[in-house]
PDB file of N, CA and C in Angstrom:
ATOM      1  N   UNK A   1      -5.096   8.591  -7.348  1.00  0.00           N
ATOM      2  CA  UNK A   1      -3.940   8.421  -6.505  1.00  0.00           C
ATOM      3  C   UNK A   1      -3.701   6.952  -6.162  1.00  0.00           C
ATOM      4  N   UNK A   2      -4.463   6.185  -6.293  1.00  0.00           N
ATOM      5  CA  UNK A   2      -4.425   4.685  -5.888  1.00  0.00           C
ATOM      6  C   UNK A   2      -3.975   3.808  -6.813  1.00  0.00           C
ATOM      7  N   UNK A   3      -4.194   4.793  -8.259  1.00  0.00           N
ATOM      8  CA  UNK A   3      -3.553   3.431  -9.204  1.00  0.00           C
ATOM      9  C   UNK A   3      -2.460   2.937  -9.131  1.00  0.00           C
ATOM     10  N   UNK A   4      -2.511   1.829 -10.123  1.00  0.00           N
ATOM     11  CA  UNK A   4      -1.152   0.674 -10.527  1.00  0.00           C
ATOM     12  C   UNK A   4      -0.152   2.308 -10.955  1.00  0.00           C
ATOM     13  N   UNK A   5      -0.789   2.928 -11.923  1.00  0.00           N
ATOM     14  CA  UNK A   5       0.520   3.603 -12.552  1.00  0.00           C
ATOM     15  C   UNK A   5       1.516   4.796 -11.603  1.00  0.00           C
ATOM     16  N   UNK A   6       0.695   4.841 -10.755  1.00  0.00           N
ATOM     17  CA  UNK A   6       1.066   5.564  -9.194  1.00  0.00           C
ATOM     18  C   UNK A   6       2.093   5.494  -8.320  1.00  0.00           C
ATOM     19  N   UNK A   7       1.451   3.887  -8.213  1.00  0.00           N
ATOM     20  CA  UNK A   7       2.354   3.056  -7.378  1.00  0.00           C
ATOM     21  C   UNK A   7       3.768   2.853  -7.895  1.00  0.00           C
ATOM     22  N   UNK A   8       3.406   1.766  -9.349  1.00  0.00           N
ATOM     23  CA  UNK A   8       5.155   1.883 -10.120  1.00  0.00           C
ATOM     24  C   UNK A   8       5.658   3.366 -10.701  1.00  0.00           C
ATOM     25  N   UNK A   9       5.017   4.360 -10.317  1.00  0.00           N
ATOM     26  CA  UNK A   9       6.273   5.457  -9.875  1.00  0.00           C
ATOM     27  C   UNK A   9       6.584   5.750  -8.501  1.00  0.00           C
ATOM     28  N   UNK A  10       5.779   4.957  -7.568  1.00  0.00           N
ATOM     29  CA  UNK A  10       6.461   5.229  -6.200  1.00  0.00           C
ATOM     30  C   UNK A  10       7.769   4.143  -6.212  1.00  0.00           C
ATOM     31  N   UNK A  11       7.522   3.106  -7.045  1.00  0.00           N
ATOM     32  CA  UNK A  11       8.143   1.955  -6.633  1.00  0.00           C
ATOM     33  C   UNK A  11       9.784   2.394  -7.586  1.00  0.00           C
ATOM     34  N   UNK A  12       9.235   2.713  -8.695  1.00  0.00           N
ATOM     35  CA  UNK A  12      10.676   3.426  -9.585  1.00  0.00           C
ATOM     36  C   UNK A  12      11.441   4.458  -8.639  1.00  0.00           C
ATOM     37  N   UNK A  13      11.416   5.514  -8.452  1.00  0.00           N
ATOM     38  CA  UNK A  13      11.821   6.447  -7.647  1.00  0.00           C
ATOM     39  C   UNK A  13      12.445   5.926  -6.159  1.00  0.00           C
ATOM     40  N   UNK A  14      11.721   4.917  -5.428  1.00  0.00           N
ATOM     41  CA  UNK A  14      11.986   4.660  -4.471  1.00  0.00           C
ATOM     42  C   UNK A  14      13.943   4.165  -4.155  1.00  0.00           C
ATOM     43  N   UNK A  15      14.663   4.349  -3.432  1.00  0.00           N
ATOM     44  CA  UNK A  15      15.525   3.287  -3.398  1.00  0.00           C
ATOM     45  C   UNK A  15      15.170   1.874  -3.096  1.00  0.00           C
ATOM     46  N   UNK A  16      16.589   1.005  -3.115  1.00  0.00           N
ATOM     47  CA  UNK A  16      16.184  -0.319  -2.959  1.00  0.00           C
ATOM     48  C   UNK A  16      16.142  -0.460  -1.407  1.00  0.00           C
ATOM     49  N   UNK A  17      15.428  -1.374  -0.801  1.00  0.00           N
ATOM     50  CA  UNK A  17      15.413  -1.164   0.850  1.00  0.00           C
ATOM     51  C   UNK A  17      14.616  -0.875   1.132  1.00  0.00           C
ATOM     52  N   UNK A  18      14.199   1.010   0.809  1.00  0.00           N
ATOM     53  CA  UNK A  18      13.442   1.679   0.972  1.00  0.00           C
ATOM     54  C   UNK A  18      11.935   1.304   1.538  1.00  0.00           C
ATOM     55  N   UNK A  19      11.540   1.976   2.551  1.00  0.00           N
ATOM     56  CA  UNK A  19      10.435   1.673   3.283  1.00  0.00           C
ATOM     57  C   UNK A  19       9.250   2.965   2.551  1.00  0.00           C
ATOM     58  N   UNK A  20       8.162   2.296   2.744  1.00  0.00           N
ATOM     59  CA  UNK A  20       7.051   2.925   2.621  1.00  0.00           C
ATOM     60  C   UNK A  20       5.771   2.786   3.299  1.00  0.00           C
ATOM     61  N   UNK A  21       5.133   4.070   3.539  1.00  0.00           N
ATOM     62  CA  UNK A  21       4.427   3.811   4.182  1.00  0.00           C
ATOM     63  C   UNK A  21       3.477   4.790   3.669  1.00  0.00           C
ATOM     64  N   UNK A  22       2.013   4.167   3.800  1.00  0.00           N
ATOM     65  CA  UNK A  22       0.671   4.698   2.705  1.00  0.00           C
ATOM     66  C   UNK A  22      -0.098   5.099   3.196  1.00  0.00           C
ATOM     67  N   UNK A  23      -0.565   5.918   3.510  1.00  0.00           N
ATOM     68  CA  UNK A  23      -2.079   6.111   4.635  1.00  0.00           C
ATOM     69  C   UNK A  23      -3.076   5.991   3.692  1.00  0.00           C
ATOM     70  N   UNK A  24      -4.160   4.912   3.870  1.00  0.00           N
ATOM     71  CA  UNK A  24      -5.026   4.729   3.463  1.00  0.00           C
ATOM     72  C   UNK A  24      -6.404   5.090   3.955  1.00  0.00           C
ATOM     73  N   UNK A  25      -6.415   5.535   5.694  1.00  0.00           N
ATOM     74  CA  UNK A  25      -7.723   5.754   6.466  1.00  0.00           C
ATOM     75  C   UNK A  25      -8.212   4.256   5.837  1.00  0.00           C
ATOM     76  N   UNK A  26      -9.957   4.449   5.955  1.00  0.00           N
ATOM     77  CA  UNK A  26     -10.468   3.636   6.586  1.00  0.00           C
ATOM     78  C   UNK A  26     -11.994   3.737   5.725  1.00  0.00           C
ATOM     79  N   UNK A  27     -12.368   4.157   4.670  1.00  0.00           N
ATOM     80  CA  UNK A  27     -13.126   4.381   3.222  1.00  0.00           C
ATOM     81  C   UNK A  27     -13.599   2.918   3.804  1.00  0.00           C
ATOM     82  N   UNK A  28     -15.089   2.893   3.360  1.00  0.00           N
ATOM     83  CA  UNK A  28     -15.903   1.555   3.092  1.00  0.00           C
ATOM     84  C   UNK A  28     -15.745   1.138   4.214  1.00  0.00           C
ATOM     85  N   UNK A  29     -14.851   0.810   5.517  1.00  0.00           N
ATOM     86  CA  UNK A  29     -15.224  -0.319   6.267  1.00  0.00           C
ATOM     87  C   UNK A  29     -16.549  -0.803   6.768  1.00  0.00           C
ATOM     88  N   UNK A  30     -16.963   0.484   6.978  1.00  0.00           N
ATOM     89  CA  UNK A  30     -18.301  -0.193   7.664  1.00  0.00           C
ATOM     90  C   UNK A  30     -19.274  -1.359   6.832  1.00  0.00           C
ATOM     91  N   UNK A  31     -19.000  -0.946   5.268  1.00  0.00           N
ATOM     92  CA  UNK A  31     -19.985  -1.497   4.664  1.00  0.00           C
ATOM     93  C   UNK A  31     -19.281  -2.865   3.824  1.00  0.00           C
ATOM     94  N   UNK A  32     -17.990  -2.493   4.174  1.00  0.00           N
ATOM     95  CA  UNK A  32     -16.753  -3.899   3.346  1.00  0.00           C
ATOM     96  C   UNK A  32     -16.004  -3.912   4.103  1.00  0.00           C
ATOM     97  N   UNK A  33     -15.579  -3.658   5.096  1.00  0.00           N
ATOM     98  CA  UNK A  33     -14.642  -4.453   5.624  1.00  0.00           C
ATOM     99  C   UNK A  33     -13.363  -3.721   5.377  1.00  0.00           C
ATOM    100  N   UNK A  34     -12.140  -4.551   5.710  1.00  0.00           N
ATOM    101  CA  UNK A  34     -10.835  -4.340   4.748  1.00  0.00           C
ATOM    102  C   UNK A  34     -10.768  -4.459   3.663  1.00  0.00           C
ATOM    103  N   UNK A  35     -11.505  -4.658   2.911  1.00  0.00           N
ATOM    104  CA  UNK A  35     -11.459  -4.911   1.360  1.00  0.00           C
ATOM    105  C   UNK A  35     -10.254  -3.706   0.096  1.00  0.00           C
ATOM    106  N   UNK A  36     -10.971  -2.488   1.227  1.00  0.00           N
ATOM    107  CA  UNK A  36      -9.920  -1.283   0.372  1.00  0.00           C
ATOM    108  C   UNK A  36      -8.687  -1.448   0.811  1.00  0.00           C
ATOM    109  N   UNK A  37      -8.065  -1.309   2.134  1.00  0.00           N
ATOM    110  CA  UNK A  37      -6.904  -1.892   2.184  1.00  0.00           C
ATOM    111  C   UNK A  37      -5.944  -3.466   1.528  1.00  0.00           C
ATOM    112  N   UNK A  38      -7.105  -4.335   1.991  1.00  0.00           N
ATOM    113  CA  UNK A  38      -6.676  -5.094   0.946  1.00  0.00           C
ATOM    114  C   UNK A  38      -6.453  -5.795  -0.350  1.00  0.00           C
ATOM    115  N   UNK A  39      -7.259  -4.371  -1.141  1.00  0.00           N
ATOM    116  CA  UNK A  39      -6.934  -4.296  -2.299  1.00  0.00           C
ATOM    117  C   UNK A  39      -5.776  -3.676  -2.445  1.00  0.00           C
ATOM    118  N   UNK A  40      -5.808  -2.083  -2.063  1.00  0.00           N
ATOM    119  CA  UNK A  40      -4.264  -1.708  -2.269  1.00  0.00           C
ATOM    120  C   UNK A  40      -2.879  -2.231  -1.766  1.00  0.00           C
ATOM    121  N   UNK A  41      -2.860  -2.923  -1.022  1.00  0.00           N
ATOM    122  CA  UNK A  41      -1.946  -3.904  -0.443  1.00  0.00           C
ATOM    123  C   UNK A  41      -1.209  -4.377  -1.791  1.00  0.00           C
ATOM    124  N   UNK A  42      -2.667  -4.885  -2.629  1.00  0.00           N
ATOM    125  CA  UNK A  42      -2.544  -6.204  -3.792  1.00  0.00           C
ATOM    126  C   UNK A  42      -1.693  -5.580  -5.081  1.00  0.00           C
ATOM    127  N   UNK A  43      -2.279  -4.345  -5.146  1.00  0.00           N
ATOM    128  CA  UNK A  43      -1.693  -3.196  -6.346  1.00  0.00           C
ATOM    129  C   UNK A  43      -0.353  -2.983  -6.231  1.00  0.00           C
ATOM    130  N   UNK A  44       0.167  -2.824  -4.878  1.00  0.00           N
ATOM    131  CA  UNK A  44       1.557  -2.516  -3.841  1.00  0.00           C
ATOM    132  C   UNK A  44       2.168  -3.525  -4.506  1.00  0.00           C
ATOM    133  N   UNK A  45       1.989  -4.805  -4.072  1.00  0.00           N
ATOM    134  CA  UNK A  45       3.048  -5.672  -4.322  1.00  0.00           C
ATOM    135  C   UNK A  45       2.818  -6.761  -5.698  1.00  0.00           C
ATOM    136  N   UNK A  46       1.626  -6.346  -6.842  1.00  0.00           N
ATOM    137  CA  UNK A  46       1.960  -6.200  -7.685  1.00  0.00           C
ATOM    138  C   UNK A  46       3.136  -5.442  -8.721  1.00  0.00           C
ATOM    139  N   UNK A  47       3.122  -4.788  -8.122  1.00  0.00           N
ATOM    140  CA  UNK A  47       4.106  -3.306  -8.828  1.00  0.00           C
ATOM    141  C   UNK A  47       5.689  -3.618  -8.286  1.00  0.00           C
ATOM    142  N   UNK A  48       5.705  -4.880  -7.138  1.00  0.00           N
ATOM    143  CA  UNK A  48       7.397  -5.353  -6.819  1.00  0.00           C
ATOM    144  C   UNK A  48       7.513  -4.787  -5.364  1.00  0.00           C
ATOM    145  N   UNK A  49       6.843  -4.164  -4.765  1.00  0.00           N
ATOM    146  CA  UNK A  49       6.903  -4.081  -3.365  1.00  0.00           C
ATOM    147  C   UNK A  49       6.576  -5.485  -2.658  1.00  0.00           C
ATOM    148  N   UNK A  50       7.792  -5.221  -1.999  1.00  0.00           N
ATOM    149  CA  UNK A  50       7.253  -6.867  -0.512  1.00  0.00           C
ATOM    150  C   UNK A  50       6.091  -6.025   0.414  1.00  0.00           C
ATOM    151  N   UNK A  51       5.461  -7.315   0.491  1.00  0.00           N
ATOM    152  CA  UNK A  51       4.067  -6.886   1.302  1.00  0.00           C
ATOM    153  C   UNK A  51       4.605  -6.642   2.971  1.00  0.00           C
ATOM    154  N   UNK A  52       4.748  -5.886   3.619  1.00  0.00           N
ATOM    155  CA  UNK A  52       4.938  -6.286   5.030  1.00  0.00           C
ATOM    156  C   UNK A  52       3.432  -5.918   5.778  1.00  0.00           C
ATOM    157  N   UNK A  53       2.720  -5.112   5.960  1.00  0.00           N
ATOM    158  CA  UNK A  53       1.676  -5.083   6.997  1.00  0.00           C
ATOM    159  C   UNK A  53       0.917  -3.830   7.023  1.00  0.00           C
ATOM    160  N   UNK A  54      -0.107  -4.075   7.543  1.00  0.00           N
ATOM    161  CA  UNK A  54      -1.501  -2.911   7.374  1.00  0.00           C
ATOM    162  C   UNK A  54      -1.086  -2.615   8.931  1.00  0.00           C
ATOM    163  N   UNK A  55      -1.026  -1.479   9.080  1.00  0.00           N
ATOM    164  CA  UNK A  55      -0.915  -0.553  10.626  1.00  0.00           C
ATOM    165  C   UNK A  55      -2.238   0.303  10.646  1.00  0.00           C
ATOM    166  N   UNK A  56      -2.740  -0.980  11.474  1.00  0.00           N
ATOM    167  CA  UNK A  56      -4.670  -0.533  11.569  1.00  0.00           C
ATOM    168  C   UNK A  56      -4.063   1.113  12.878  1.00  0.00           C
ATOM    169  N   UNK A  57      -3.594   1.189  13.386  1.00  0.00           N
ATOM    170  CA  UNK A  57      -3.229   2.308  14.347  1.00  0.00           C
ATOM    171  C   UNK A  57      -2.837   3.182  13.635  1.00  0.00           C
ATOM    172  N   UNK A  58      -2.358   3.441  12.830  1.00  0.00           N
ATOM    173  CA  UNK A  58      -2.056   4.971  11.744  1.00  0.00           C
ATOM    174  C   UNK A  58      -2.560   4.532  10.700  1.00  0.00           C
ATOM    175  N   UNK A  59      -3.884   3.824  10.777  1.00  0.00           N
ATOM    176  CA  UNK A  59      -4.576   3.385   9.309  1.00  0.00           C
ATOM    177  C   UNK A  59      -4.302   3.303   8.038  1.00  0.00           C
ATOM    178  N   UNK A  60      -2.907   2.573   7.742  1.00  0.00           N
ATOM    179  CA  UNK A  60      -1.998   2.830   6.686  1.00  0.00           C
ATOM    180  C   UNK A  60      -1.217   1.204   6.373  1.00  0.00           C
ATOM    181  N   UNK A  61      -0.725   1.295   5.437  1.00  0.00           N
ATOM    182  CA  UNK A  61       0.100   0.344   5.172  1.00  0.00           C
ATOM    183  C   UNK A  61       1.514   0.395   4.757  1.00  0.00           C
ATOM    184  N   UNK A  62       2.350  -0.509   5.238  1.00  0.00           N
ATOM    185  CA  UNK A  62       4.093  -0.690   4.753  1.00  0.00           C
ATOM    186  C   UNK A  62       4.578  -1.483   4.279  1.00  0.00           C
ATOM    187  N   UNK A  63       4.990  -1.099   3.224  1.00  0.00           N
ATOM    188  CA  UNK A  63       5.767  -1.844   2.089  1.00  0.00           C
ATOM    189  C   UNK A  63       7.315  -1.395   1.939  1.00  0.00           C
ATOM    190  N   UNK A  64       7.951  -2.277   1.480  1.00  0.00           N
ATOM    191  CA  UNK A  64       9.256  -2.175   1.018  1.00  0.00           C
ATOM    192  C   UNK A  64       9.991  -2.535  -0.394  1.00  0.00           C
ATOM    193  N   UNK A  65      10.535  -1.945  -0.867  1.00  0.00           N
ATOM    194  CA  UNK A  65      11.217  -1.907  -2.404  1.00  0.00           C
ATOM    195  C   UNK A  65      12.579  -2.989  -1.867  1.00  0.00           C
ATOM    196  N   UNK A  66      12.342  -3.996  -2.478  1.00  0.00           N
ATOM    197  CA  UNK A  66      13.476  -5.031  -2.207  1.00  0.00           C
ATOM    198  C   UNK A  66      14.178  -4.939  -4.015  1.00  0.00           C
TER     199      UNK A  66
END
């Protein structure tokens, strides 16, 4: 569910504008940190999503299809 090829079908499908938002929870922190979030962040806006922000409070992240 996390891959690149995942994502650029969230990112195809999406409209332009379009907000997204990912729940990622919270996997590894104890032992890494943010690392998983901020890897998938990296995959996100590889694929043409603008990066906007990790929402540590609904343990998730939002991106947008510009």
């Amino acid at each position: 569910m996390y891959s690149k090829d995942f994502y650029e079908d969230l990112y195809r499908v999406l409209r332009k504008n379009g907000l997204l938002f990912h729940y990622t929870g919270t996997p590894y922190s104890k032992r890494k940190g943010n690392s998983f979030q901020d890897n998938t962040m990296k995959r996100l806006v590889s694929v043409g999503f603008t990066k906007q922000q990790a929402k540590p409070e609904t343990l998730g992240l939002s991106v947008i299809k510009r």
